[in-house]
C-alpha atoms as a PDB file:
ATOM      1  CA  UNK A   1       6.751 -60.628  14.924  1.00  0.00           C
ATOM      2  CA  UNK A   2       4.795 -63.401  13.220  1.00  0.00           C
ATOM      3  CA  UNK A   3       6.391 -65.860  10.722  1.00  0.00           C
ATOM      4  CA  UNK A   4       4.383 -67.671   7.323  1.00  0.00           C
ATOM      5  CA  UNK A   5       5.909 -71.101   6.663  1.00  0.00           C
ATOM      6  CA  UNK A   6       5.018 -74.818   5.319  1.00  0.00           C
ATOM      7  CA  UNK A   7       5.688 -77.952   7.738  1.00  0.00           C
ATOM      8  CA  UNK A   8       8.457 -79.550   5.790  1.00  0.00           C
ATOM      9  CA  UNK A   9       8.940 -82.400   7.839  1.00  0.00           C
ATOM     10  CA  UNK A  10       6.697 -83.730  10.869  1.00  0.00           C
ATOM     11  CA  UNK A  11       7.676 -87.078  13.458  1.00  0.00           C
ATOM     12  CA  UNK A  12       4.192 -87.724  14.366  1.00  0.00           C
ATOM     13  CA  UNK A  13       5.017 -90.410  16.899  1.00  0.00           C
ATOM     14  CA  UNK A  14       7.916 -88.025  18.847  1.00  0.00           C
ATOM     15  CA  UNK A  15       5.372 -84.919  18.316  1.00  0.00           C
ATOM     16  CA  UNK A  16       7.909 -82.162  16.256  1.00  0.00           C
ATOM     17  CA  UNK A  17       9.335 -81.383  13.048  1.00  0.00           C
ATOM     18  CA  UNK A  18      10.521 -78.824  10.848  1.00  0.00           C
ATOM     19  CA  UNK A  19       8.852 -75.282   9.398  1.00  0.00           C
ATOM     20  CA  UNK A  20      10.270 -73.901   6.235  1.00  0.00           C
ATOM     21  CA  UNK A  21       9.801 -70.111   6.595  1.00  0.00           C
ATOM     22  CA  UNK A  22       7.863 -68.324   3.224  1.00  0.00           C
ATOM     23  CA  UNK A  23      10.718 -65.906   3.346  1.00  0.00           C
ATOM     24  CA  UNK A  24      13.408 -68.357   2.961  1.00  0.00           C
ATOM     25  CA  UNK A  25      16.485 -69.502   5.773  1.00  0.00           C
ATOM     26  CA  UNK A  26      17.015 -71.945   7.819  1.00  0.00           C
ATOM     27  CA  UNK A  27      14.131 -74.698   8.576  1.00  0.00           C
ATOM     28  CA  UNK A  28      12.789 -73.927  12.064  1.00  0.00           C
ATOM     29  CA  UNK A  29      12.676 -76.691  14.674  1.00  0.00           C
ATOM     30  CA  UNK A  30       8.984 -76.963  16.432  1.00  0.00           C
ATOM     31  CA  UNK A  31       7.439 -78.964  18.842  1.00  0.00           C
ATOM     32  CA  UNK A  32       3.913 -80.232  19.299  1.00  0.00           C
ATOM     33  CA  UNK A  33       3.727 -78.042  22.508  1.00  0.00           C
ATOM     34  CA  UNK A  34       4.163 -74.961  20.598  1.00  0.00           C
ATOM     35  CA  UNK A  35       1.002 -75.278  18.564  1.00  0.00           C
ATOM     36  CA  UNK A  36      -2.237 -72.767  19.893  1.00  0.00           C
ATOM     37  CA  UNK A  37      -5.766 -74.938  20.081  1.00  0.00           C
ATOM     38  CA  UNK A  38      -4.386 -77.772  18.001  1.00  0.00           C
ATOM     39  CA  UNK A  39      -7.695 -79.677  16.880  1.00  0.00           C
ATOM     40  CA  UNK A  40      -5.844 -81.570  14.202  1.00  0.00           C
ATOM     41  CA  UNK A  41      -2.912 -83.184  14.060  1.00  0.00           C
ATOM     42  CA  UNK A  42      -0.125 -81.062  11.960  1.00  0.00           C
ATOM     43  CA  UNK A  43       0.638 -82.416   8.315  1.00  0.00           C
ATOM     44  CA  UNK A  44       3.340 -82.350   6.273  1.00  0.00           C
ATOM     45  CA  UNK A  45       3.156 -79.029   3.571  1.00  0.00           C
ATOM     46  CA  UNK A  46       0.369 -77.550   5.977  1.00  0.00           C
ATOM     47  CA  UNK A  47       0.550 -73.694   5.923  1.00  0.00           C
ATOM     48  CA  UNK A  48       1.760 -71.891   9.913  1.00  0.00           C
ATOM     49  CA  UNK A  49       1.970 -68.764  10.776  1.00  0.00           C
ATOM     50  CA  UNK A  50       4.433 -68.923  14.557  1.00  0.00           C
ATOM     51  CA  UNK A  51       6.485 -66.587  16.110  1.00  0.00           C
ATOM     52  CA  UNK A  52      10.288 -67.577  16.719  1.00  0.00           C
ATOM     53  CA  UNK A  53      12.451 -67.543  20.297  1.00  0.00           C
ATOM     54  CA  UNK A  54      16.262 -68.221  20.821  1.00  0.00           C
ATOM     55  CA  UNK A  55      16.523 -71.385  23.480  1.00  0.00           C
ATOM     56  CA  UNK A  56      19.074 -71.490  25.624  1.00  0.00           C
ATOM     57  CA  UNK A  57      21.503 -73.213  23.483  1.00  0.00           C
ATOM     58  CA  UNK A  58      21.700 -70.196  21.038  1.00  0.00           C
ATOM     59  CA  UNK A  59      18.855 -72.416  18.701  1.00  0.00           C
ATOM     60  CA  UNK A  60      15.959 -71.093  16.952  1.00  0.00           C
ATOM     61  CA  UNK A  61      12.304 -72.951  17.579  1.00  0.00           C
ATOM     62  CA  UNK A  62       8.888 -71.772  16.679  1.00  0.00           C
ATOM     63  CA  UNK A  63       6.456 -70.600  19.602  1.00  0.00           C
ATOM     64  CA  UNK A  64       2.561 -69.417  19.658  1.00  0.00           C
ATOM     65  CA  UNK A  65       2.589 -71.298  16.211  1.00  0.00           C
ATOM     66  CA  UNK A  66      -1.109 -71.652  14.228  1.00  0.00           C
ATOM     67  CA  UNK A  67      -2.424 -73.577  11.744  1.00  0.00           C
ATOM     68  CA  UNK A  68      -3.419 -72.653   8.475  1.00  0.00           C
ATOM     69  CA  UNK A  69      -7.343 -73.020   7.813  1.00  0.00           C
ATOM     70  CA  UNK A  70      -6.735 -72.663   3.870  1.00  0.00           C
ATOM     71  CA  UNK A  71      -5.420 -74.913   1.581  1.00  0.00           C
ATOM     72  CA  UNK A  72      -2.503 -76.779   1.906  1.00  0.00           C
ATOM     73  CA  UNK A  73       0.584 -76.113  -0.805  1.00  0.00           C
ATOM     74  CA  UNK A  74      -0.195 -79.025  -2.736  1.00  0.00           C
ATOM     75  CA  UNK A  75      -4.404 -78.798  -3.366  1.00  0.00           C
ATOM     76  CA  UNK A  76      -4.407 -82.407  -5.430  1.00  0.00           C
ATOM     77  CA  UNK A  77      -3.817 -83.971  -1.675  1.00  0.00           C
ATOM     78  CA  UNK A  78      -6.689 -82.561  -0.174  1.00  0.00           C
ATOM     79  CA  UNK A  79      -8.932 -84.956  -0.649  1.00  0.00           C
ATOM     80  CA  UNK A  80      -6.746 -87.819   0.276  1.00  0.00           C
ATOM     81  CA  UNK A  81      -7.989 -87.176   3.756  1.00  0.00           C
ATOM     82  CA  UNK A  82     -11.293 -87.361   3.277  1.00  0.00           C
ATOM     83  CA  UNK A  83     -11.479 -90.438   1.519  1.00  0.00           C
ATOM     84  CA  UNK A  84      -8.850 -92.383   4.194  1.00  0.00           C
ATOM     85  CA  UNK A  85     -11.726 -91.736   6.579  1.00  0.00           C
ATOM     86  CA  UNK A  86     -14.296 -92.948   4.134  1.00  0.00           C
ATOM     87  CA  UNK A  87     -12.290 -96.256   3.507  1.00  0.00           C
ATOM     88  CA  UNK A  88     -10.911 -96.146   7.516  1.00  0.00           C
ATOM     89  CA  UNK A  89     -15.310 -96.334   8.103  1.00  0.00           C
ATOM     90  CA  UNK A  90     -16.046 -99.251   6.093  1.00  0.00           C
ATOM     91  CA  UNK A  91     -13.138-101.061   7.669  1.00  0.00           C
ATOM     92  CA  UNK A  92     -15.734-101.049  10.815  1.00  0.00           C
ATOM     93  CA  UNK A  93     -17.399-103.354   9.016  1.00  0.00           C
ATOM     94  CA  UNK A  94     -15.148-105.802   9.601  1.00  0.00           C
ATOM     95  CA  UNK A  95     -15.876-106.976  13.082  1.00  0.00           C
ATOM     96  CA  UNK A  96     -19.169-107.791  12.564  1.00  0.00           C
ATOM     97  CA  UNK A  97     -17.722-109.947   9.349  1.00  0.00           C
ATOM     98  CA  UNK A  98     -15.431-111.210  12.090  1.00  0.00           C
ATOM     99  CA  UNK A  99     -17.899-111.736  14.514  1.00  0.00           C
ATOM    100  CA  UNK A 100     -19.856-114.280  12.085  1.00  0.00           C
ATOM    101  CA  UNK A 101     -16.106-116.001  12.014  1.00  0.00           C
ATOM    102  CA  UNK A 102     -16.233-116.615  15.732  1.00  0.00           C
ATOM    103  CA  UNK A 103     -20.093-118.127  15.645  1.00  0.00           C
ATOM    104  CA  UNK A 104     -19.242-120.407  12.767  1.00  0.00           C
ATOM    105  CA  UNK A 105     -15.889-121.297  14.623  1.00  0.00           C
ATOM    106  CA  UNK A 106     -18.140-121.833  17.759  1.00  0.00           C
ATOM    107  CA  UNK A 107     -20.585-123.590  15.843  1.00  0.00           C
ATOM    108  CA  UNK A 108     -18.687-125.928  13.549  1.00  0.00           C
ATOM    109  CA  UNK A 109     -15.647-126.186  15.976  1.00  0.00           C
ATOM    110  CA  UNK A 110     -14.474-126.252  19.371  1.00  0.00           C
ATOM    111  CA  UNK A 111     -12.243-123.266  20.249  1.00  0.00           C
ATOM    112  CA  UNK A 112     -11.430-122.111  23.897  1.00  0.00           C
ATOM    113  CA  UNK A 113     -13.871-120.350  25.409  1.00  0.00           C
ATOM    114  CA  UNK A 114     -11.328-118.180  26.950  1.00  0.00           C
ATOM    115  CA  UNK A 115     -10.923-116.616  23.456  1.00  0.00           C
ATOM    116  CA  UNK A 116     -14.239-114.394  23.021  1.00  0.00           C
ATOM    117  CA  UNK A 117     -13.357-112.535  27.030  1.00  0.00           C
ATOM    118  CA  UNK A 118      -9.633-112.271  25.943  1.00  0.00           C
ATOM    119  CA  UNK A 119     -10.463-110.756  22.672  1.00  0.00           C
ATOM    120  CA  UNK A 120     -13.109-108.135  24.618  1.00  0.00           C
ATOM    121  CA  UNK A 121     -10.459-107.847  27.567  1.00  0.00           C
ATOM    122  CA  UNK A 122      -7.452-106.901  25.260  1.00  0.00           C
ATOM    123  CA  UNK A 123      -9.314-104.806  22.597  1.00  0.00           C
ATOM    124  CA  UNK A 124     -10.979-102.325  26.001  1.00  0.00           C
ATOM    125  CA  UNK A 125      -6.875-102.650  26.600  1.00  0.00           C
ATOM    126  CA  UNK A 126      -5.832-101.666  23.276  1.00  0.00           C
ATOM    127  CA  UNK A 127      -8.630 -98.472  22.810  1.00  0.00           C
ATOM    128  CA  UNK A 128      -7.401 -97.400  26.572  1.00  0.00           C
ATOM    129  CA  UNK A 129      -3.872 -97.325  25.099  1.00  0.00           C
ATOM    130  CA  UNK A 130      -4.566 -95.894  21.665  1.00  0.00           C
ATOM    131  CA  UNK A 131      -6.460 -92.708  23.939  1.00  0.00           C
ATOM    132  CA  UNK A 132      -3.589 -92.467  25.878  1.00  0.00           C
ATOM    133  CA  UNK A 133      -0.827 -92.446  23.163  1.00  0.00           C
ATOM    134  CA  UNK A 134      -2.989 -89.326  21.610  1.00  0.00           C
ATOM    135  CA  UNK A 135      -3.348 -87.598  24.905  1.00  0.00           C
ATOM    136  CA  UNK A 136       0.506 -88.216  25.075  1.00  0.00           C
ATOM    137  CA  UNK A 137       1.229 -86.664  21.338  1.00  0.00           C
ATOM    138  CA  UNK A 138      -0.319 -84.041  22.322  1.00  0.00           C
ATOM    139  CA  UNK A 139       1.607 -83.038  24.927  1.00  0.00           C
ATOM    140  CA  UNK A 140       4.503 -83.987  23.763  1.00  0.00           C
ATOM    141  CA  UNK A 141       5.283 -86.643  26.773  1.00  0.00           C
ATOM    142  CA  UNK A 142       5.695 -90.267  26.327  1.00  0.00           C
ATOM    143  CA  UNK A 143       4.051 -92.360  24.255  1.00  0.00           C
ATOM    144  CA  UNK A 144       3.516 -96.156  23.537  1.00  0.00           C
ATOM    145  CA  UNK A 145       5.356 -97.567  21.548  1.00  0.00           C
ATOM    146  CA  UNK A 146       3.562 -98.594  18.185  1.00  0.00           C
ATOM    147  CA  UNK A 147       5.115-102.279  18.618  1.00  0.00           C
ATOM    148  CA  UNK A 148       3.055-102.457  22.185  1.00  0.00           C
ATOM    149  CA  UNK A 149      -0.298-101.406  20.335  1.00  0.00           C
ATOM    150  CA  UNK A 150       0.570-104.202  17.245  1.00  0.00           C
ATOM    151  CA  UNK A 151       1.393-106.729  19.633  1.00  0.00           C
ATOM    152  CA  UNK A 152      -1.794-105.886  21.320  1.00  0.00           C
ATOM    153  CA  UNK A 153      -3.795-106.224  17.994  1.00  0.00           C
ATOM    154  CA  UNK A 154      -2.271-109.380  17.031  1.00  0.00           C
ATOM    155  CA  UNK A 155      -3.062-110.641  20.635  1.00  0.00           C
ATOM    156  CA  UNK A 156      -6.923-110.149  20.435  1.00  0.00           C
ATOM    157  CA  UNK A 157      -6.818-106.369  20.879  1.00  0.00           C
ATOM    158  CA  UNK A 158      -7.515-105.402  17.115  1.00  0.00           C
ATOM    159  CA  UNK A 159     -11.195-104.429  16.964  1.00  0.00           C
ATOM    160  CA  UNK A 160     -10.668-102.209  19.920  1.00  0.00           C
ATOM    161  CA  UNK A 161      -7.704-100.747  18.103  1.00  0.00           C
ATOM    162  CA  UNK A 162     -10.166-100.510  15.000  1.00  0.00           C
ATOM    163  CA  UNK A 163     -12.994 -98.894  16.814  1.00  0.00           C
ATOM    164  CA  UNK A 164      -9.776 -96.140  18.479  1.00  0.00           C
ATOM    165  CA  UNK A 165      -8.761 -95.591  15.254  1.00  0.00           C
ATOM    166  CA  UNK A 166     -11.663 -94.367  14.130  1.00  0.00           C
ATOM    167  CA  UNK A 167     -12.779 -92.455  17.204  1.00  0.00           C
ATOM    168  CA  UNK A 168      -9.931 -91.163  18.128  1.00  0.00           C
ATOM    169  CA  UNK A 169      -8.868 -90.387  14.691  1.00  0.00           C
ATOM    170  CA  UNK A 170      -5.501 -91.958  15.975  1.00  0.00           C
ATOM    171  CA  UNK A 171      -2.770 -93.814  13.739  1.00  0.00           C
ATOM    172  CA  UNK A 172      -5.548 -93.709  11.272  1.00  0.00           C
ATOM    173  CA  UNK A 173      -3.835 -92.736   8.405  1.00  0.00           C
ATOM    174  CA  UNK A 174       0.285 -93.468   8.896  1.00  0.00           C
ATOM    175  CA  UNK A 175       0.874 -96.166   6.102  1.00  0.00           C
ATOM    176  CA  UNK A 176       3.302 -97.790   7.299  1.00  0.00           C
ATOM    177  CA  UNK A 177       1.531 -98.173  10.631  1.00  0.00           C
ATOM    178  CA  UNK A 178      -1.662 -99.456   9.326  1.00  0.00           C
ATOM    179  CA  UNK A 179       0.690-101.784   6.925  1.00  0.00           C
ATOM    180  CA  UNK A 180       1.698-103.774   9.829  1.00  0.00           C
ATOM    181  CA  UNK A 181      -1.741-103.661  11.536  1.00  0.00           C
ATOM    182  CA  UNK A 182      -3.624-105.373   8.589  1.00  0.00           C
ATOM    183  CA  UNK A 183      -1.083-108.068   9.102  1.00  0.00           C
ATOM    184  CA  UNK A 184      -1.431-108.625  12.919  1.00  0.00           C
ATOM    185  CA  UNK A 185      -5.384-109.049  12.454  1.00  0.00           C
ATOM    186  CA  UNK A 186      -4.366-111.131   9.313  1.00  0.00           C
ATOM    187  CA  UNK A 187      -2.187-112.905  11.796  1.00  0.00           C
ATOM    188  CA  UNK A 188      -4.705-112.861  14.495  1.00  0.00           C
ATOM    189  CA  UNK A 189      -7.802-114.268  12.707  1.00  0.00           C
ATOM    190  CA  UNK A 190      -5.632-116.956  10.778  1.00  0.00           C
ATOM    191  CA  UNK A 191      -5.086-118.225  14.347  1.00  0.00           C
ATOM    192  CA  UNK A 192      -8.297-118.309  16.019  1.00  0.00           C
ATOM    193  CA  UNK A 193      -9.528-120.128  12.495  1.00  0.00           C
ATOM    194  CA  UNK A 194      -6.609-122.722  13.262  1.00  0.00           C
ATOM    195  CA  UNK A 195      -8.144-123.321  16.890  1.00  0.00           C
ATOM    196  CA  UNK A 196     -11.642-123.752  15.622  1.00  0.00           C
ATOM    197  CA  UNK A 197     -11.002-126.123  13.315  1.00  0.00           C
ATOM    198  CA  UNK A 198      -9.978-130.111  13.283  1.00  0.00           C
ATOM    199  CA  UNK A 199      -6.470-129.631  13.102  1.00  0.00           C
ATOM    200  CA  UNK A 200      -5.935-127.709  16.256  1.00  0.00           C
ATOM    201  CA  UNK A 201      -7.263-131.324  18.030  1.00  0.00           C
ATOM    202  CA  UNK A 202      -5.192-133.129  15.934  1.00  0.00           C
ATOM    203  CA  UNK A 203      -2.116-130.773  17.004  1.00  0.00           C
ATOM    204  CA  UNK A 204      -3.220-131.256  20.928  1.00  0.00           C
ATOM    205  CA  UNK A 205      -3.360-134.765  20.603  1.00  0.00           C
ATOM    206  CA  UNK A 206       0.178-134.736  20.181  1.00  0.00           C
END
């Protein structure tokens, strides 16, 4: 017998969360696994339709579960979406900006060298984790840990994450996520502008 519900809570990052059944009752545990050709990843107040199972511990969970293809429960979010990807796009735009950093810090300065192949080395790095992290969600196995991919970023690693993101349609939209990310490339680029400029000599001379 098939179930209608809402997702009333979701853990993206350790892949389950909670359906509230239309009929009322308790909130049913499900995992990621549970979900039939899952394109998208599931979203809080998203309408399911699933079937329910006893596990062995006497607990209900939600199996053969399905997305909704109409509109969610609350219609003024469903454009929010949309228009994260829109401004997620034109955030592209800022490695070529940075790109013109690293040829004026190149030009006008002296910066290592090293920097430009650790900054392609650790961003292939970074979009090689990002895929697998998504691969892992979607299994429900486990997954890197978001401080590994910001350490990554702030390391060099942040226009590969960038270029994921967008992609892979990965940690694209979690705010608190892509909080913390704007600061590591803040972080990041605030550095390599240190390098390239007088003062980093002065510091070395030191």
């Amino acid at each position: 017998m098939r179930f209608d519900g809402i997702i009333k809570s979701w853990n993206d990052d350790r892949g389950f969360g909670f359906i509230e059944p239309t009929q009322g009752g308790q909130e049913i545990f499900v995992h990621i696994k549970a979900f039939n050709g899952l394109r998208e990843r599931p979203q809080i107040n998203q309408r399911v339709s699933f079937q329910v199972e006893m596990t062995p511990q006497g607990k209900k969970r939600a199996i053969m579960v399905e997305l909704a293809r109409a509109a969610r429960l609350t219609p003024e979010r469903a454009p929010k979406p949309k228009h994260s990807a829109q401004w997620g796009t034109a955030t592209l735009f800022v490695i070529p900006a940075f790109s013109l950093v690293l040829l004026a810090g190149y030009t006008l300065g002296q910066p290592p060298r090293i920097l430009l192949w650790t900054y392609l080395g650790v961003s292939l790095l970074t979009f090689v984790l990002y895929a697998s992290d998504k691969a892992a969600a979607q299994r429900g196995t486990w997954r890197v840990s978001e401080s590994t991919l910001h350490l990554l970023a702030m390391a060099g690693g942040w226009p590969g994450a960038l270029v994921a993101q967008q992609i892979l349609r990965h940690k694209s939209s979690k705010q608190e996520f892509r909080t913390t990310f704007w600061g590591t490339v803040l972080i990041n680029v605030a550095g390599f502008i240190l390098l390239a400029s007088p003062y980093a000599k002065h510091f070395t001379d030191y």
